[in-house]
PDB file of N, CA and C in Angstrom:
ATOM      1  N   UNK A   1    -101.924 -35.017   9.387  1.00  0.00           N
ATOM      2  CA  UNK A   1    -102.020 -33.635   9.003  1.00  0.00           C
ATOM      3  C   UNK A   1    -101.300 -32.801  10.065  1.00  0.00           C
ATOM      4  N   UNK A   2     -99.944 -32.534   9.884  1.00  0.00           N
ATOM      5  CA  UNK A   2     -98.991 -31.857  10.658  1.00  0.00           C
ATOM      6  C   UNK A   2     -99.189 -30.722  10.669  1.00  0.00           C
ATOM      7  N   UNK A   3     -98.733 -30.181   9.415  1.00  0.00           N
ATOM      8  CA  UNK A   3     -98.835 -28.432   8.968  1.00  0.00           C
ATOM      9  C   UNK A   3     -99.480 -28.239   8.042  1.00  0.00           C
ATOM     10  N   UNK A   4     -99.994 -27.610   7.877  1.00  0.00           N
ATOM     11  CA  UNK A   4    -100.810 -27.079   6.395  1.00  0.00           C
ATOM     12  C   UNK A   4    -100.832 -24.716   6.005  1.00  0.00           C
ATOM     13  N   UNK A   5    -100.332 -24.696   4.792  1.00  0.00           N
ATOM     14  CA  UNK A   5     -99.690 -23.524   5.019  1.00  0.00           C
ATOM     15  C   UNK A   5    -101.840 -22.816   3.860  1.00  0.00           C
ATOM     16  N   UNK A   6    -101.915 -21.453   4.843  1.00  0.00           N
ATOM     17  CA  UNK A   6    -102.810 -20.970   4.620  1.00  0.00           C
ATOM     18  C   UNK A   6    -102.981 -19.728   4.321  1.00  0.00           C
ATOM     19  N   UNK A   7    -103.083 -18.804   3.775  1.00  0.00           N
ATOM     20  CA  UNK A   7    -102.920 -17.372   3.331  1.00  0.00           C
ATOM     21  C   UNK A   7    -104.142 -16.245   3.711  1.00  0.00           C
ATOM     22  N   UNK A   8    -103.576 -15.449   4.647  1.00  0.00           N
ATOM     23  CA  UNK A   8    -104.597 -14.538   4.974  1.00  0.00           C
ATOM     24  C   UNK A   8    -105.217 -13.698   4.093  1.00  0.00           C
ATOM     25  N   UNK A   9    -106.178 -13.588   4.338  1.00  0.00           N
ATOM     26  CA  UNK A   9    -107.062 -12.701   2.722  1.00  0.00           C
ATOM     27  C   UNK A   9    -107.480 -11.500   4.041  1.00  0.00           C
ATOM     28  N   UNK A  10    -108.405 -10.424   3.385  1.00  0.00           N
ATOM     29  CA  UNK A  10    -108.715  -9.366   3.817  1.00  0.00           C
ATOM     30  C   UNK A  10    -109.630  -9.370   5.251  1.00  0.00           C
ATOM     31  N   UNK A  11    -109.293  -8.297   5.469  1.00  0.00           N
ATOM     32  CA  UNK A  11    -109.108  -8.121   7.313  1.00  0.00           C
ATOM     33  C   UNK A  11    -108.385  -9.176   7.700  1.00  0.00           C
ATOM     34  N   UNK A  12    -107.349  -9.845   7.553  1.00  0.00           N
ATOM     35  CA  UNK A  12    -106.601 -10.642   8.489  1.00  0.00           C
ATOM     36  C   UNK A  12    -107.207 -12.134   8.787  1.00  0.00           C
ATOM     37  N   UNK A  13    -108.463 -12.490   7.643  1.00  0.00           N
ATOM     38  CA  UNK A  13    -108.947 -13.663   7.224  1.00  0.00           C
ATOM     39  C   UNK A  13    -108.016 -15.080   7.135  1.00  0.00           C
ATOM     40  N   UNK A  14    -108.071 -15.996   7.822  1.00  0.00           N
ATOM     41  CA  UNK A  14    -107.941 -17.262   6.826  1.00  0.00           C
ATOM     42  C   UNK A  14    -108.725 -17.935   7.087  1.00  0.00           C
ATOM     43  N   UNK A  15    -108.380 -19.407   6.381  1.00  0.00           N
ATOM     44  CA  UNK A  15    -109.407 -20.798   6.517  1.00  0.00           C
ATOM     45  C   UNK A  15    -108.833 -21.594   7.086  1.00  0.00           C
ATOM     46  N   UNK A  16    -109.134 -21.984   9.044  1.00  0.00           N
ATOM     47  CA  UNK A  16    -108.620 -23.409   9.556  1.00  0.00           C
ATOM     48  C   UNK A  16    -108.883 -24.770   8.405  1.00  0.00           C
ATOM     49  N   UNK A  17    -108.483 -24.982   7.973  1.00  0.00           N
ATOM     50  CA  UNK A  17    -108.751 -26.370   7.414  1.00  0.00           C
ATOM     51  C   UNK A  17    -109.864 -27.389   7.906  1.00  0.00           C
ATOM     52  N   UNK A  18    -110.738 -27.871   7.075  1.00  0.00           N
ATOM     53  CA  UNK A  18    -111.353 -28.443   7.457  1.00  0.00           C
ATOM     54  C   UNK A  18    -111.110 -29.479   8.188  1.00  0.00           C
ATOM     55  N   UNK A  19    -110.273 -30.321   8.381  1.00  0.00           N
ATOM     56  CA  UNK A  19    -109.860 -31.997   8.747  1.00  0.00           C
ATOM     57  C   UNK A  19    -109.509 -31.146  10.411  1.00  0.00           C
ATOM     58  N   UNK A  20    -108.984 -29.672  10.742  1.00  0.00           N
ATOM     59  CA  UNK A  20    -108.820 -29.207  11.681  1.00  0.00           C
ATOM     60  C   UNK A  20    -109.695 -28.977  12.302  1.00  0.00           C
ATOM     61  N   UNK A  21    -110.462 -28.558  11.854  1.00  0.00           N
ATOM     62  CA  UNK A  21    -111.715 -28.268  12.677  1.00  0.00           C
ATOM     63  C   UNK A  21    -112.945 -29.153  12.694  1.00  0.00           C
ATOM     64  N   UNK A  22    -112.556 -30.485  12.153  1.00  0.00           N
ATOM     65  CA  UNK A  22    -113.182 -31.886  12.261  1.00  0.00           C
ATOM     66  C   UNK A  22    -112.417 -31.962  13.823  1.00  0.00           C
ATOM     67  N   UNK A  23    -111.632 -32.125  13.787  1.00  0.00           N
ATOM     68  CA  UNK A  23    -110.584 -32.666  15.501  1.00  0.00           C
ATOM     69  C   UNK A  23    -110.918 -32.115  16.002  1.00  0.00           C
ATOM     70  N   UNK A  24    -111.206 -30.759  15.772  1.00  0.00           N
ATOM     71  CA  UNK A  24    -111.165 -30.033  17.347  1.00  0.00           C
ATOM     72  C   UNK A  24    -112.654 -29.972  17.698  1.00  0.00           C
ATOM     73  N   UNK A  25    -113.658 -30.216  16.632  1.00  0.00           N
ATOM     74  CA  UNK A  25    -115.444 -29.886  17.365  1.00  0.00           C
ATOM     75  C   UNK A  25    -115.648 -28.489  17.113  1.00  0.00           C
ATOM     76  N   UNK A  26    -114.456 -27.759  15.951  1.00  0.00           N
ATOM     77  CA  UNK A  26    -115.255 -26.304  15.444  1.00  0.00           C
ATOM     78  C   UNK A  26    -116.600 -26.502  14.290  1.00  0.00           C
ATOM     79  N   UNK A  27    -117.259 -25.649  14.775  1.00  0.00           N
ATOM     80  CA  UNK A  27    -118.474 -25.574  13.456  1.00  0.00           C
ATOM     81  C   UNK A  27    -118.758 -24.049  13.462  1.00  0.00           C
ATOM     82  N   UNK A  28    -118.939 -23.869  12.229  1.00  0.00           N
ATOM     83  CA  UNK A  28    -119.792 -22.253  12.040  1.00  0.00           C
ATOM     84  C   UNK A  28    -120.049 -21.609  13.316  1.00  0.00           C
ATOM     85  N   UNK A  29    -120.102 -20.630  13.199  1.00  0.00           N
ATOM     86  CA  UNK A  29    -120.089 -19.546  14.333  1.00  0.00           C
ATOM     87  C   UNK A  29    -119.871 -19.790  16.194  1.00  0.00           C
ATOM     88  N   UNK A  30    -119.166 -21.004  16.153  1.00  0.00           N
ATOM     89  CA  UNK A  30    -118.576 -21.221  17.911  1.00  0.00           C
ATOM     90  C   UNK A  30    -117.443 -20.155  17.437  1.00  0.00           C
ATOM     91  N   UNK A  31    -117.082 -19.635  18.981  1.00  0.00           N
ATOM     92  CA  UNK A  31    -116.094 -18.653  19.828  1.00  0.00           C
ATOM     93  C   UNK A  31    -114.713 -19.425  19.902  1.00  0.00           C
ATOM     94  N   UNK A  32    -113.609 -18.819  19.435  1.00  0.00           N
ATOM     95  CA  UNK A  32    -112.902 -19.467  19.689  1.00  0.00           C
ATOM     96  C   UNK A  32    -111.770 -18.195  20.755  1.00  0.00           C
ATOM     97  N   UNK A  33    -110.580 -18.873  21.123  1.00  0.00           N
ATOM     98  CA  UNK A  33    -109.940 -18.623  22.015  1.00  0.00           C
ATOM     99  C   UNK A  33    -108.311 -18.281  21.169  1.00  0.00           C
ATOM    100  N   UNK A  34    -108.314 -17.070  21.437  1.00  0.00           N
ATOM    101  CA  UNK A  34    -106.187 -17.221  20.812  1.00  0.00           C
ATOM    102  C   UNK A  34    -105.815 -16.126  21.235  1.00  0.00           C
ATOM    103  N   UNK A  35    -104.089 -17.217  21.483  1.00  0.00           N
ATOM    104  CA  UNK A  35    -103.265 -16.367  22.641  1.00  0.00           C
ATOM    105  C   UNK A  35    -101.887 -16.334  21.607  1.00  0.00           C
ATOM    106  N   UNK A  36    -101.421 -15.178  22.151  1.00  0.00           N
ATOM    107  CA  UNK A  36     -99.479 -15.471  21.177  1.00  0.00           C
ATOM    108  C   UNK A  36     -98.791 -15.547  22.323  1.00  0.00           C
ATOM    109  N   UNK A  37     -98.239 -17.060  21.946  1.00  0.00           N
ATOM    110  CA  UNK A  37     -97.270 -17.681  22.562  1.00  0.00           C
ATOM    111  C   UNK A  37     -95.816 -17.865  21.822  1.00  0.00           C
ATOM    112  N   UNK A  38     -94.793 -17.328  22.466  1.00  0.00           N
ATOM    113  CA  UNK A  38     -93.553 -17.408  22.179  1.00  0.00           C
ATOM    114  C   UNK A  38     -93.820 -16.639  20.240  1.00  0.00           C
ATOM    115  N   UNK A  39     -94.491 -15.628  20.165  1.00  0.00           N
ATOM    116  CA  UNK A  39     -94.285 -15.707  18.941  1.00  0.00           C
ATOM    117  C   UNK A  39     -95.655 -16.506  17.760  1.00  0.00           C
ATOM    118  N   UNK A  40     -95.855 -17.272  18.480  1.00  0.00           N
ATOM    119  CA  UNK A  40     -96.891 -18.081  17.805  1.00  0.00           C
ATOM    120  C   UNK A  40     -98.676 -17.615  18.201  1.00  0.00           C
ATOM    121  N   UNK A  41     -99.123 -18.098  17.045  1.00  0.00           N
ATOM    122  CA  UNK A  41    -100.684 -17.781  17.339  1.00  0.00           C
ATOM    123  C   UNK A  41    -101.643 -18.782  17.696  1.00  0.00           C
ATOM    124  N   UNK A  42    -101.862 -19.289  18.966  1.00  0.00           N
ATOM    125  CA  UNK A  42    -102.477 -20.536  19.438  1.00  0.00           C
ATOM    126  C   UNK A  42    -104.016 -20.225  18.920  1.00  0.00           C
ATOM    127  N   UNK A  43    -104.967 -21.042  18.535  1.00  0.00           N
ATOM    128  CA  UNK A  43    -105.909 -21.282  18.626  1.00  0.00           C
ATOM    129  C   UNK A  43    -106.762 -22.443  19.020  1.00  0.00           C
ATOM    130  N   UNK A  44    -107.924 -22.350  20.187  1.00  0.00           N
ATOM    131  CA  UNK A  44    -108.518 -23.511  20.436  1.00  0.00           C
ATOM    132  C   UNK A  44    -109.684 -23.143  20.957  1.00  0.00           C
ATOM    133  N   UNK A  45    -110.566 -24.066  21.043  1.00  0.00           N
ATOM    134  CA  UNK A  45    -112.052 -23.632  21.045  1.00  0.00           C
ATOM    135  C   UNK A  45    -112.124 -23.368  22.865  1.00  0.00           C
ATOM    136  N   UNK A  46    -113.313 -22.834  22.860  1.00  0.00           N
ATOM    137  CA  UNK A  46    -113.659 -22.336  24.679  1.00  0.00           C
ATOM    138  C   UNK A  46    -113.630 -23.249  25.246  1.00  0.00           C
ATOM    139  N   UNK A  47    -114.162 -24.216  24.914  1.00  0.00           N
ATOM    140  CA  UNK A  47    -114.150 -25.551  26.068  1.00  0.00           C
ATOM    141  C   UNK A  47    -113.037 -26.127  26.324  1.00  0.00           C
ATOM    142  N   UNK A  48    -112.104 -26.448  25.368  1.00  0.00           N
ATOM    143  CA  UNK A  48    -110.740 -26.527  25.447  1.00  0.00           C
ATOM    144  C   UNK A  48    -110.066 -25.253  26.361  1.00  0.00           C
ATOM    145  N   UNK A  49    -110.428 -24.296  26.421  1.00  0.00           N
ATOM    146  CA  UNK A  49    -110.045 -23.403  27.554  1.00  0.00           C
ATOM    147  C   UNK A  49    -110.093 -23.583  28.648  1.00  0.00           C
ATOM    148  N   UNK A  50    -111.504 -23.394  28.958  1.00  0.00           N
ATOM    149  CA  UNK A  50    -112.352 -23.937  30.165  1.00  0.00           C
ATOM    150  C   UNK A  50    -111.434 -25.435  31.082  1.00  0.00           C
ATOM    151  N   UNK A  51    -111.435 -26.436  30.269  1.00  0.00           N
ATOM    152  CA  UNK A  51    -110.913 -27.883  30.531  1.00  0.00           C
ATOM    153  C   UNK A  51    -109.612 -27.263  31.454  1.00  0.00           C
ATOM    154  N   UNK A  52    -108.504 -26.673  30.714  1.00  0.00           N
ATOM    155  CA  UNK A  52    -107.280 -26.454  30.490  1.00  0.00           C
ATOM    156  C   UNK A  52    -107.062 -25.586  31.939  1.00  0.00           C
ATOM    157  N   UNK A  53    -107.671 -24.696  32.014  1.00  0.00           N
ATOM    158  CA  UNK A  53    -108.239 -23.780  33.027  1.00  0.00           C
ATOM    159  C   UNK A  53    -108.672 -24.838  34.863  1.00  0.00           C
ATOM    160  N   UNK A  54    -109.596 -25.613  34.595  1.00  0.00           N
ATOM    161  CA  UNK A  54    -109.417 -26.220  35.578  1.00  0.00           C
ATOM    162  C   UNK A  54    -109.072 -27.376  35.599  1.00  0.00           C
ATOM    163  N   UNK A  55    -108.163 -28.051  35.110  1.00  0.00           N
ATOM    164  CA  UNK A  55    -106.645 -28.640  35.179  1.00  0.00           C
ATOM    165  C   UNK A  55    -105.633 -28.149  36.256  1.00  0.00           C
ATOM    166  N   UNK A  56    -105.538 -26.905  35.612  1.00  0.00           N
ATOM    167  CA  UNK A  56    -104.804 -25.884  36.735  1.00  0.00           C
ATOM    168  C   UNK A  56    -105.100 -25.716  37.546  1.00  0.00           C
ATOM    169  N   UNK A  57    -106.396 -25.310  38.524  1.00  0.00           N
ATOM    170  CA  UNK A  57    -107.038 -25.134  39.398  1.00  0.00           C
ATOM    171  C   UNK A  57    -107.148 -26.443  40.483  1.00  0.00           C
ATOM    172  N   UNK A  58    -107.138 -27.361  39.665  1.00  0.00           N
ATOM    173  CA  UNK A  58    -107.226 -28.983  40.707  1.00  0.00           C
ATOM    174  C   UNK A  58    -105.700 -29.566  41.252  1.00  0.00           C
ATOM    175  N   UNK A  59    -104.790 -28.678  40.387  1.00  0.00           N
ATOM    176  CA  UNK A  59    -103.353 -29.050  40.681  1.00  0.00           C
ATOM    177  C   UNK A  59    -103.449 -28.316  42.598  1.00  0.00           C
ATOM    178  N   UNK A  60    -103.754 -27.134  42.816  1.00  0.00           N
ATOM    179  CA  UNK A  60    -104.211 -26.880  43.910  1.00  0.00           C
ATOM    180  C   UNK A  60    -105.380 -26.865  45.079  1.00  0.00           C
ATOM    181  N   UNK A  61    -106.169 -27.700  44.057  1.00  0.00           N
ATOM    182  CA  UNK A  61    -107.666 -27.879  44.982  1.00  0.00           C
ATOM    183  C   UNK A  61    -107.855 -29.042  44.904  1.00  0.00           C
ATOM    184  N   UNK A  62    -108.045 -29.957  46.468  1.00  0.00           N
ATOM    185  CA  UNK A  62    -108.080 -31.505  46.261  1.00  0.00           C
ATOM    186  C   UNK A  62    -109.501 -31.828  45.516  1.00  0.00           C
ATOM    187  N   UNK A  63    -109.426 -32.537  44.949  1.00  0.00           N
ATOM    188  CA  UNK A  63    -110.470 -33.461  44.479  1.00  0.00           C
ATOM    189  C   UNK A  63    -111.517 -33.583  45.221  1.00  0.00           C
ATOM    190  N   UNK A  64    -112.597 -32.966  44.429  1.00  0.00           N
ATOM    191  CA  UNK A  64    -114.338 -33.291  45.845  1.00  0.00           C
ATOM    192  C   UNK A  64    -114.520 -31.862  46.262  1.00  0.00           C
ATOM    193  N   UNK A  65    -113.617 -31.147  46.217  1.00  0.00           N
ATOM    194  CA  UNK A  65    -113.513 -29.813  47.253  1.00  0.00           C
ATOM    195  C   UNK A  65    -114.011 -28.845  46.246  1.00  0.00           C
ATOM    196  N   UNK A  66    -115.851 -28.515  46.835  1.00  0.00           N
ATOM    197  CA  UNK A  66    -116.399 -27.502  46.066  1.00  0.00           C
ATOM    198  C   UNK A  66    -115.927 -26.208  46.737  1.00  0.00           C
ATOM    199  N   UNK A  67    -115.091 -25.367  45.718  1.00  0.00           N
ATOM    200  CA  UNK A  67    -115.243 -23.962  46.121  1.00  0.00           C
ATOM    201  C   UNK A  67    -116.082 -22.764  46.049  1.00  0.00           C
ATOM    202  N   UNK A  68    -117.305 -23.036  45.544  1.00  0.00           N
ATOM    203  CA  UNK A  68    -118.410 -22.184  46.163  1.00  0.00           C
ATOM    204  C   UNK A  68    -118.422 -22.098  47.321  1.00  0.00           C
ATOM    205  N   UNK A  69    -118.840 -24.010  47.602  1.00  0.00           N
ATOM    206  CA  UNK A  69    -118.872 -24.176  48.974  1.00  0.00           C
ATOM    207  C   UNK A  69    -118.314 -23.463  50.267  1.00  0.00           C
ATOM    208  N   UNK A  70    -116.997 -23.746  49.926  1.00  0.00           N
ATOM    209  CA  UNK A  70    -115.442 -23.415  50.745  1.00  0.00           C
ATOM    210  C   UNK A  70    -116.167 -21.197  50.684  1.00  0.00           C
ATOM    211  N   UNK A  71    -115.994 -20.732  49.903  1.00  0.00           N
ATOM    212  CA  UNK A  71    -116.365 -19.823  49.966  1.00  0.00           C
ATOM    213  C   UNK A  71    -117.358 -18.903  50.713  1.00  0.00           C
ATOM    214  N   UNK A  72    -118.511 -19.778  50.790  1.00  0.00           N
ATOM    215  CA  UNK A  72    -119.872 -19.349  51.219  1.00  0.00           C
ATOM    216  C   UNK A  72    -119.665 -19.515  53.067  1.00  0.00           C
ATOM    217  N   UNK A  73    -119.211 -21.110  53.261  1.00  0.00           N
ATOM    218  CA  UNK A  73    -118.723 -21.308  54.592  1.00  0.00           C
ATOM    219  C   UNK A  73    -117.951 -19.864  54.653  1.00  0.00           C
ATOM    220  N   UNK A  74    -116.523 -19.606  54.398  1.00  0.00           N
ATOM    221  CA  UNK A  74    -115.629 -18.446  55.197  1.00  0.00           C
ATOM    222  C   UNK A  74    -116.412 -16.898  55.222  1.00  0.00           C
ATOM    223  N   UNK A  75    -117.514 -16.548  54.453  1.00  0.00           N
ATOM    224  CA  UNK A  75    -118.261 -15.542  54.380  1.00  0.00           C
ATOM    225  C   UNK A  75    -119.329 -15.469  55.372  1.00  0.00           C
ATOM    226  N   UNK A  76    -119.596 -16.772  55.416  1.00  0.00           N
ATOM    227  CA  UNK A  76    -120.697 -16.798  56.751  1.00  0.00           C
ATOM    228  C   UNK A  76    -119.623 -17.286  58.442  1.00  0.00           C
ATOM    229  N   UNK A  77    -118.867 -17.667  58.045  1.00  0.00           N
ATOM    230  CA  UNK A  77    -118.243 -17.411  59.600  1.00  0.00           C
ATOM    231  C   UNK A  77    -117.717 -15.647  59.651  1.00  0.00           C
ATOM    232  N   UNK A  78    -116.835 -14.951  58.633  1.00  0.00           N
ATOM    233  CA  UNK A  78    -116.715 -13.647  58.835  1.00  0.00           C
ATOM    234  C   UNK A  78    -117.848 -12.992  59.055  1.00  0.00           C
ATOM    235  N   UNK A  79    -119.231 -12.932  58.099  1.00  0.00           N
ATOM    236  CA  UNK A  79    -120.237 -12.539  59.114  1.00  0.00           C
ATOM    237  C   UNK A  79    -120.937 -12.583  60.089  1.00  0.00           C
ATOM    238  N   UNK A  80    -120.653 -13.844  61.077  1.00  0.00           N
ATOM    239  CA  UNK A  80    -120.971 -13.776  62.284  1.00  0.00           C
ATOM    240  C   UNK A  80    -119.881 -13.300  62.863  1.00  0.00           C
ATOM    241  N   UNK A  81    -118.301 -13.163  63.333  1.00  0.00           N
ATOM    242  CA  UNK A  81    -117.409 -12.646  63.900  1.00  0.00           C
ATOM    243  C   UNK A  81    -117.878 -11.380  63.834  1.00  0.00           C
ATOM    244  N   UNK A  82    -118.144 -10.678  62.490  1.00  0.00           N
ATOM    245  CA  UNK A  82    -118.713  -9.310  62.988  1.00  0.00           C
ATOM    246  C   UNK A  82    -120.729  -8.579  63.541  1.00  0.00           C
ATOM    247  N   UNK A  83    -120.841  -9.709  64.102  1.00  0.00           N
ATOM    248  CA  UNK A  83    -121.891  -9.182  64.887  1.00  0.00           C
ATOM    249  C   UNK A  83    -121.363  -9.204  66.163  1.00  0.00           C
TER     250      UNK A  83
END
């Protein structure tokens, strides 16, 4: 199931296809996520965001390395420098 062509009905309505939203883990009333890219209208569910999101984030943060952590440490050394 490559393409499948779908027709917007009122307010800007359509229907993902079912077999589509079998793959992706949509059901009735989950949040979904869409961006226009190049022209196009991406859609994908939050967790698929989320995932995608820190993908990116680990490309610059080694592996193991909690940044709360990292955070909380540089806040508590700046608040002792200023006493």
């Amino acid at each position: 199931m490559d393409r499948q062509l779908v027709k917007v009905g009122s307010n800007g309505r359509f229907v993902i296809p079912s077999e589509y939203r079998r793959q992706l883990g949509i059901r009735e009333g989950d949040e979904l996520v869409i961006r226009l890219v190049d022209g196009e209208l991406r859609i994908g569910t939050l967790s698929a965001a989320i995932k995608r999101a820190q993908q990116l984030v680990r490309q610059y943060v080694p592996e193991g390395t909690q940044l709360a952590d990292e955070l909380l440490k540089e806040r508590r050394e700046a608040a002792n420098i200023e006493l």
